[in-house]
Protein backbone atom coordinates (compact mmCIF):
# COMPACT_ATOMS: atom_id res chain seq x y z
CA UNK A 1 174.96 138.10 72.71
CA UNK A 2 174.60 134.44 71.42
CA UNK A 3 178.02 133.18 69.52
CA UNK A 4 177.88 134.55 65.64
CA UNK A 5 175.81 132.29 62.94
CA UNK A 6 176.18 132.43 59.34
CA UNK A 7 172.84 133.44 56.83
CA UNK A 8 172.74 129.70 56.14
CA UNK A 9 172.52 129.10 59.59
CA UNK A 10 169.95 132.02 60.26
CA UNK A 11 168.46 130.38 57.17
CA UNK A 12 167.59 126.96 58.30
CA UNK A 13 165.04 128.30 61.17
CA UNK A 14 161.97 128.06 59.50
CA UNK A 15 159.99 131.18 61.23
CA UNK A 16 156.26 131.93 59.26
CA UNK A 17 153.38 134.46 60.43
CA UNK A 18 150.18 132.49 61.10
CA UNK A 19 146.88 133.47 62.48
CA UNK A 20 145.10 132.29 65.50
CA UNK A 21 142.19 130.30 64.75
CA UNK A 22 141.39 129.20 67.77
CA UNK A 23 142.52 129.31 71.54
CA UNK A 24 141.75 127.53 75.00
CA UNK A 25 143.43 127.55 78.74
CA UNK A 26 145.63 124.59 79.01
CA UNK A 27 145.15 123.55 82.52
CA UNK A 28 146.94 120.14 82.66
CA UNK A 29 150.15 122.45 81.98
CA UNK A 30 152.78 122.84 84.41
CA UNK A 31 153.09 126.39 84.17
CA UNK A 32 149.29 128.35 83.27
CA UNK A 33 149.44 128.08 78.80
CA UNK A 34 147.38 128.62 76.29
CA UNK A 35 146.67 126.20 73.50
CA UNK A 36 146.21 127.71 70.27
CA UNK A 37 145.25 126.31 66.25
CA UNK A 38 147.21 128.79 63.83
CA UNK A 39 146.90 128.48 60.54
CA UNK A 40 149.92 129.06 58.25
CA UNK A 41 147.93 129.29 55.10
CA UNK A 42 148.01 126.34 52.20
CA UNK A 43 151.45 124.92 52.24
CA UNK A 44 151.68 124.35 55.75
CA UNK A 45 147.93 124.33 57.14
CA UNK A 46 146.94 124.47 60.81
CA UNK A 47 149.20 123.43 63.50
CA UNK A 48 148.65 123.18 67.43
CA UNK A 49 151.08 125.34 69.23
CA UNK A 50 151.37 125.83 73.74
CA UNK A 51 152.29 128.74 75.08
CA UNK A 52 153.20 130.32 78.13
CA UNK A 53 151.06 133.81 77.65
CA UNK A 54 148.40 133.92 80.13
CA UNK A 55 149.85 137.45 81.68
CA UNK A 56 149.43 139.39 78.77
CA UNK A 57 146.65 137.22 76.90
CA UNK A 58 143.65 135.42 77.46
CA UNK A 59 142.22 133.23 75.01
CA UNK A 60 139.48 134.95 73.93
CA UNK A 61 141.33 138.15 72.38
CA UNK A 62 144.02 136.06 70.76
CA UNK A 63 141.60 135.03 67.98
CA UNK A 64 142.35 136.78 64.70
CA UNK A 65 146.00 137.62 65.84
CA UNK A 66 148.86 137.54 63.45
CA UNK A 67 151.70 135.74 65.40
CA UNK A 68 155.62 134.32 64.51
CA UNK A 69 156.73 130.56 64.93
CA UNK A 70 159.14 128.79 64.32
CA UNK A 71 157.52 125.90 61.71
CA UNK A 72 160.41 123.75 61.55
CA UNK A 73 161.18 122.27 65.00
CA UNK A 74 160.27 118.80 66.05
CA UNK A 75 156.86 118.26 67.50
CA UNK A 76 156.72 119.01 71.71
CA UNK A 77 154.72 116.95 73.96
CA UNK A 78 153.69 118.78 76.81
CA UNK A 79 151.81 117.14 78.97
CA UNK A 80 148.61 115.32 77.20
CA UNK A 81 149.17 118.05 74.12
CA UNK A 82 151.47 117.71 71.33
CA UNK A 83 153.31 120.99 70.20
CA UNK A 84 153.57 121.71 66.75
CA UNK A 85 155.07 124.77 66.21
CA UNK A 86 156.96 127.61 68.52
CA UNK A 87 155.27 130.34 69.08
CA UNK A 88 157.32 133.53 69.02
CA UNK A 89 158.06 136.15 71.79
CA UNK A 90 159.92 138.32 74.42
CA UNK A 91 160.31 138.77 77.91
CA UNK A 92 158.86 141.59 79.33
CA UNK A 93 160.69 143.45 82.24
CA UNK A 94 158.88 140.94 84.67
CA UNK A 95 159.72 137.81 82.67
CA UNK A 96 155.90 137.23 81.35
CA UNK A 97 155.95 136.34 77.67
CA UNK A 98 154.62 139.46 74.99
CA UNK A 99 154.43 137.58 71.40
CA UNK A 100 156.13 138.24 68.50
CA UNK A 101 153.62 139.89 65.86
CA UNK A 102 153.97 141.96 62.71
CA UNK A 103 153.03 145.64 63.16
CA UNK A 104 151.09 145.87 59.87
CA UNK A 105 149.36 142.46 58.31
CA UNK A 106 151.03 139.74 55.72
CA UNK A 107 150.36 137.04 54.25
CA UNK A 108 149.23 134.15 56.04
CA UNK A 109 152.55 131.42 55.95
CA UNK A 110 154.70 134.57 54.76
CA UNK A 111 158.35 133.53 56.17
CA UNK A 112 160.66 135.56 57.70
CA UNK A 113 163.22 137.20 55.84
């Protein structure tokens, strides 16, 4: 277990549901990605987002899908593609990445609470 955080601490990581408008291989990554568009509704709009998910995801089916990120970080370059947001998950038992999703629908740019 990480060292013990206050709420205003748990507070100040900004972490919204957005869905995936639109995703593509990332190739020029160092480890196989996926580049995705997720749109956090009004307030925050669309923001670009890598992500190491290729095991459990192809691009194709991740359209539509409600996913977690953190909103609040600094931007990422990775490689020739700037990172936006964090994009939310676990390690399974082998290490690949399963993401962090809602099991019923919200609101688009709904935070975490």
């Amino acid at each position: 277990m990480s060292e013990q955080i206050t709420f205003d601490d748990f507070m100040a990581v900004d972490i919204r549901i957005g869905e995936i408008v639109s995703a593509e291989p990332f190739p020029e990554a160092r480890k196989p990605a996926i580049k995705m568009v997720i749109d956090f509704g009004e307030d925050l709009g669309r923001k670009k987002s890598s992500a190491q998910i290729t095991v459990h995801y192809s691009p194709d089916e991740l359209v539509g899908r409600q996913v977690m990120a953190v909103v609040n970080f600094p931007p990422r370059q990775i490689g020739p593609f700037m990172s936006e947001v964090l994009t939310l998950g676990f390690a399974d038992s082998d290490g690949a990445i399963v993401l962090a999703t809602p099991d019923k629908s919200v609101p688009v740019g709904a935070r975490l609470m």
